[in-house]
Structure formats: C-alpha cells, structure tokens
C-alpha atoms as a PDB file:
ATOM      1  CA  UNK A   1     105.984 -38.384  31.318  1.00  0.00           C
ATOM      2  CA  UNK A   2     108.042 -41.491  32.500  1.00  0.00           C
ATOM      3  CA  UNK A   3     109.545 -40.104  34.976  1.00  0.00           C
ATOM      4  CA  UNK A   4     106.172 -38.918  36.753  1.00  0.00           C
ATOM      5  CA  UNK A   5     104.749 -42.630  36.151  1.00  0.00           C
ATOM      6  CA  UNK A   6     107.884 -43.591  37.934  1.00  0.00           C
ATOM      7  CA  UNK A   7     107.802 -40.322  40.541  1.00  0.00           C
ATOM      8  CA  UNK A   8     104.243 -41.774  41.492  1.00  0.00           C
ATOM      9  CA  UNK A   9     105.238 -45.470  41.788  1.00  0.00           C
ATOM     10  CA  UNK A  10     107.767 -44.517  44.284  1.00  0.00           C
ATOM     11  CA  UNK A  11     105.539 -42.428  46.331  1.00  0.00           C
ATOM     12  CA  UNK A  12     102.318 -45.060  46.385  1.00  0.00           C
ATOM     13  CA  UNK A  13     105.317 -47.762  47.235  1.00  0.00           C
ATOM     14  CA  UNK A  14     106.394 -45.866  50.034  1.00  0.00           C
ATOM     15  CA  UNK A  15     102.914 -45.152  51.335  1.00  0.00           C
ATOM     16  CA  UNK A  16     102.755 -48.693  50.937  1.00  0.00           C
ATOM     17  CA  UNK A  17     105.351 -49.316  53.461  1.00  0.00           C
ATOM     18  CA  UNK A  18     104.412 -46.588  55.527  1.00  0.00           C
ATOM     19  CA  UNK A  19     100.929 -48.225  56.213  1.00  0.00           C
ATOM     20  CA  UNK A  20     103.182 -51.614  56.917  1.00  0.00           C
ATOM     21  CA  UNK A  21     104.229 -49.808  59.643  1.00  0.00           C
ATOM     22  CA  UNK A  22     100.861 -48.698  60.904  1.00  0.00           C
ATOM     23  CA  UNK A  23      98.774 -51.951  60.850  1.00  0.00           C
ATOM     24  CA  UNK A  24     100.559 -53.362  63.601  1.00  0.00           C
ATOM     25  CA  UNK A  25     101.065 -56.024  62.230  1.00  0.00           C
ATOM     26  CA  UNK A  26      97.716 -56.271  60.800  1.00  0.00           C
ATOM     27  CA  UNK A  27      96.168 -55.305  63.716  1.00  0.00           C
ATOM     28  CA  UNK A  28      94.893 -52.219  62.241  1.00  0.00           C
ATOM     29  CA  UNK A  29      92.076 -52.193  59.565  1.00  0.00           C
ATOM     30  CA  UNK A  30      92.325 -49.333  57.792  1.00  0.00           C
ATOM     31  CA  UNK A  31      96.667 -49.326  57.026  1.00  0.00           C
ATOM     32  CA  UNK A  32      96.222 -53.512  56.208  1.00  0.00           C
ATOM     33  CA  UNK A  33      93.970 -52.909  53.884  1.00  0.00           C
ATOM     34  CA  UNK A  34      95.845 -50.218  51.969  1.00  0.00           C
ATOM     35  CA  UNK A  35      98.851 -52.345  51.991  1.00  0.00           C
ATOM     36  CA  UNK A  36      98.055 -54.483  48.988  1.00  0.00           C
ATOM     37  CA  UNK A  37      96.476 -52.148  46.308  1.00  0.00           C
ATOM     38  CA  UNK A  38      99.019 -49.766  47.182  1.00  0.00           C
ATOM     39  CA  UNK A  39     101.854 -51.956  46.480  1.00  0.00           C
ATOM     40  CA  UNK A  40     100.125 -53.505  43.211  1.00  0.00           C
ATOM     41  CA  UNK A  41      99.573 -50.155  41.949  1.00  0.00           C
ATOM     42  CA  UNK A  42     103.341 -49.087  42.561  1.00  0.00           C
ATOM     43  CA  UNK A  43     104.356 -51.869  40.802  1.00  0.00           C
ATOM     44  CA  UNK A  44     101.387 -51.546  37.577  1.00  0.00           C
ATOM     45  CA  UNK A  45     103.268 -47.726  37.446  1.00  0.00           C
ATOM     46  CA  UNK A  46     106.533 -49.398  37.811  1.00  0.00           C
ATOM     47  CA  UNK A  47     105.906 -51.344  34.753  1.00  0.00           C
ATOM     48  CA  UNK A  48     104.656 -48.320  32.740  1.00  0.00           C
ATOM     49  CA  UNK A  49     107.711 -46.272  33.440  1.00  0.00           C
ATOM     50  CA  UNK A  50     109.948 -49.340  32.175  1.00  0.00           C
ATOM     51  CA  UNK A  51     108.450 -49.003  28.926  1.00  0.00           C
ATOM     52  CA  UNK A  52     110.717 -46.078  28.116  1.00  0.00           C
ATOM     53  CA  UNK A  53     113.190 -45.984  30.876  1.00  0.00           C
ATOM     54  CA  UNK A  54     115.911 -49.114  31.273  1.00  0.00           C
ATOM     55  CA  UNK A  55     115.131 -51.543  34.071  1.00  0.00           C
ATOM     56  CA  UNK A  56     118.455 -50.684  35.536  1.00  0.00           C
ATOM     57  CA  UNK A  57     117.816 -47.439  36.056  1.00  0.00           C
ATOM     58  CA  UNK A  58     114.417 -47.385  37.001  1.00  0.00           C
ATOM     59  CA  UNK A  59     114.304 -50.229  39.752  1.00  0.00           C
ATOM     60  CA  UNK A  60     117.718 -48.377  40.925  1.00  0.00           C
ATOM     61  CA  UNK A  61     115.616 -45.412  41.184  1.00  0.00           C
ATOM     62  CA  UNK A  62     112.591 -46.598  42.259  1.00  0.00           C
ATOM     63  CA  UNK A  63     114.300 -49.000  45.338  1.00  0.00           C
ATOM     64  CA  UNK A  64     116.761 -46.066  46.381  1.00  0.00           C
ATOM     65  CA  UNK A  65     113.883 -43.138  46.174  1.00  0.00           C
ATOM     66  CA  UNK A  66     111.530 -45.582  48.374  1.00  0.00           C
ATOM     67  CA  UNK A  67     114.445 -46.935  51.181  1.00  0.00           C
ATOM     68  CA  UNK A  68     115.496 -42.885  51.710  1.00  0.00           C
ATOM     69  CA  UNK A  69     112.146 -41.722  51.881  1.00  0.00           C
ATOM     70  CA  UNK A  70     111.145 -44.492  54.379  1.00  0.00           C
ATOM     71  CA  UNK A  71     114.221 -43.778  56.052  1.00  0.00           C
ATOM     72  CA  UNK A  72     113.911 -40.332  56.468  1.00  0.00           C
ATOM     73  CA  UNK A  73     110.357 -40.865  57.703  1.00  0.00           C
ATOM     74  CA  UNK A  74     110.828 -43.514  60.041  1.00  0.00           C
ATOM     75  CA  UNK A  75     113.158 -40.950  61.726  1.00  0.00           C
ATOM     76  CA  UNK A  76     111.074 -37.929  61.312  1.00  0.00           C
ATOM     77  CA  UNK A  77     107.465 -39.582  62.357  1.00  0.00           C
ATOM     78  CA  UNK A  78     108.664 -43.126  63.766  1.00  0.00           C
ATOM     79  CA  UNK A  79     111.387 -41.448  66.230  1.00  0.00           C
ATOM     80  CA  UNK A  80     113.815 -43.717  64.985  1.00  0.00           C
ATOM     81  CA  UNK A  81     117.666 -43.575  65.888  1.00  0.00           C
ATOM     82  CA  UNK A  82     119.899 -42.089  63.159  1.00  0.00           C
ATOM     83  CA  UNK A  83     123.471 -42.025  63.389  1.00  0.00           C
ATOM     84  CA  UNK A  84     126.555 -41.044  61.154  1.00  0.00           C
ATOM     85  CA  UNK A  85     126.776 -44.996  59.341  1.00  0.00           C
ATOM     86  CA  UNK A  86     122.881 -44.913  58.989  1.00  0.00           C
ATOM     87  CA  UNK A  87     123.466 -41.685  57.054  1.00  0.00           C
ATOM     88  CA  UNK A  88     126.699 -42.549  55.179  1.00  0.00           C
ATOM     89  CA  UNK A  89     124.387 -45.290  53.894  1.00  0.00           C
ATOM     90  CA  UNK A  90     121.958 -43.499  52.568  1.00  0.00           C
ATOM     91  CA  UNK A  91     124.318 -41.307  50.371  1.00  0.00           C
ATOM     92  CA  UNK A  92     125.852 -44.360  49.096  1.00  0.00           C
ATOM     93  CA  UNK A  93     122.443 -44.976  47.785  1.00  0.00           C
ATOM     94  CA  UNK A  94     122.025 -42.128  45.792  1.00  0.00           C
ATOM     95  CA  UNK A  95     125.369 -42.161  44.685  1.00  0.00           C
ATOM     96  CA  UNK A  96     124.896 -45.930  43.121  1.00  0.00           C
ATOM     97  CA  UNK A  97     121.895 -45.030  41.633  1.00  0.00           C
ATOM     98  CA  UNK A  98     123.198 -41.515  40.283  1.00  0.00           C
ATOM     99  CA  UNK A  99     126.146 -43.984  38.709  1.00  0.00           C
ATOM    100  CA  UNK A 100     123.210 -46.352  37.382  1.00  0.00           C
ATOM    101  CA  UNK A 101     122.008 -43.371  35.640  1.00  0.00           C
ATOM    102  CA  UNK A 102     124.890 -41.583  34.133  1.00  0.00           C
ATOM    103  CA  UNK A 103     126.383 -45.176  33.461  1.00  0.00           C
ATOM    104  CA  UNK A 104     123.174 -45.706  31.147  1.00  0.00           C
ATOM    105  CA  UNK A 105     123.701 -42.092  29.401  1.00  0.00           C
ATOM    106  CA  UNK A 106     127.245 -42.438  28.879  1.00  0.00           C
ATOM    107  CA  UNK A 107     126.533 -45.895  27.277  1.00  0.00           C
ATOM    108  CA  UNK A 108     123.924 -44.334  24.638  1.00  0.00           C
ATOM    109  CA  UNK A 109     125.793 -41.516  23.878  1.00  0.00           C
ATOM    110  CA  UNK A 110     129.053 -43.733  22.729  1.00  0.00           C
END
C-alpha cells in the first residue's frame, strides 16, 4: 500500500510541475491555482509513504520518478531538445536510485 501512497505522490508532484509550466508564470488562472494544493498534497502522501518506507529510498524515488517524468514530458508535449548527455542523465538517475534501493535491502537482510 506504500508504494501506491508514494506512486500517487509522484504523479500529483509532477502534475504539480506540469501546471508550473502552464501558468506562465502565473499568468494563467486555472494551472496557478493548482500549483499549491497539488504540491501540498504530494508532499501529505510523501509523508504517509515514509511511514513504512526509509526516507532514503523514498525521496530517491519520489525526486528521480518526478525529474524523468517531467523530463520525458517536457520533450514529448513541451518540444523540448533532447540529446545523448540529457539522456545519459536520466539513466544515471534511475540507476542511483535503483542503488538507494537495493543498498537499503542488502542492509536489512545482513
């Protein structure tokens, strides 16, 4: 059940950012309003999920899951550039936080 709490924090923190992007800077009612009870809500999930699962993980997790996402949109919807180093630093995202993760299982299990 964690892991959904923390699945849904990621995805109202990226909406979050998304409507950043679409207030124009503030400009634009509807997106500025969302902004704040989107974010507050990411984090009241955030704090939910770190009941069970360590911080280390789960900000690792829930930062890395958010910055792809928004990447990957930004290029998909926002037409932004991607190249080969934009990429290479994405996977070095997941692979920190994969290491985060399996770091924190191999020290439980010893």
């Amino acid at each position: 059940m964690e892991w959904l709490i923390l699945g849904a924090a990621i995805l109202l923190e990226v909406t979050g950012t998304i409507c950043l992007k679409l207030s124009e800077g503030f400009s634009q009612l509807g997106p500025s309003l969302a902004i704040a009870p989107l974010y507050l809500s990411s984090l009241a999930l955030l704090t939910l999920a770190l009941k069970t699962i360590p911080v280390s993980t789960a900000y690792a997790i829930w930062a890395a899951v958010g910055t792809g996402l928004v990447a990957v949109i930004g290029i998909a919807f926002f037409r932004e550039p991607v190249g080969v180093l934009k990429v290479a630093s994405l996977v070095l995202i997941v692979v920190g936080v994969v290491g985060l993760h399996v770091g924190d299982r191999l020290s439980t299990a010893l």
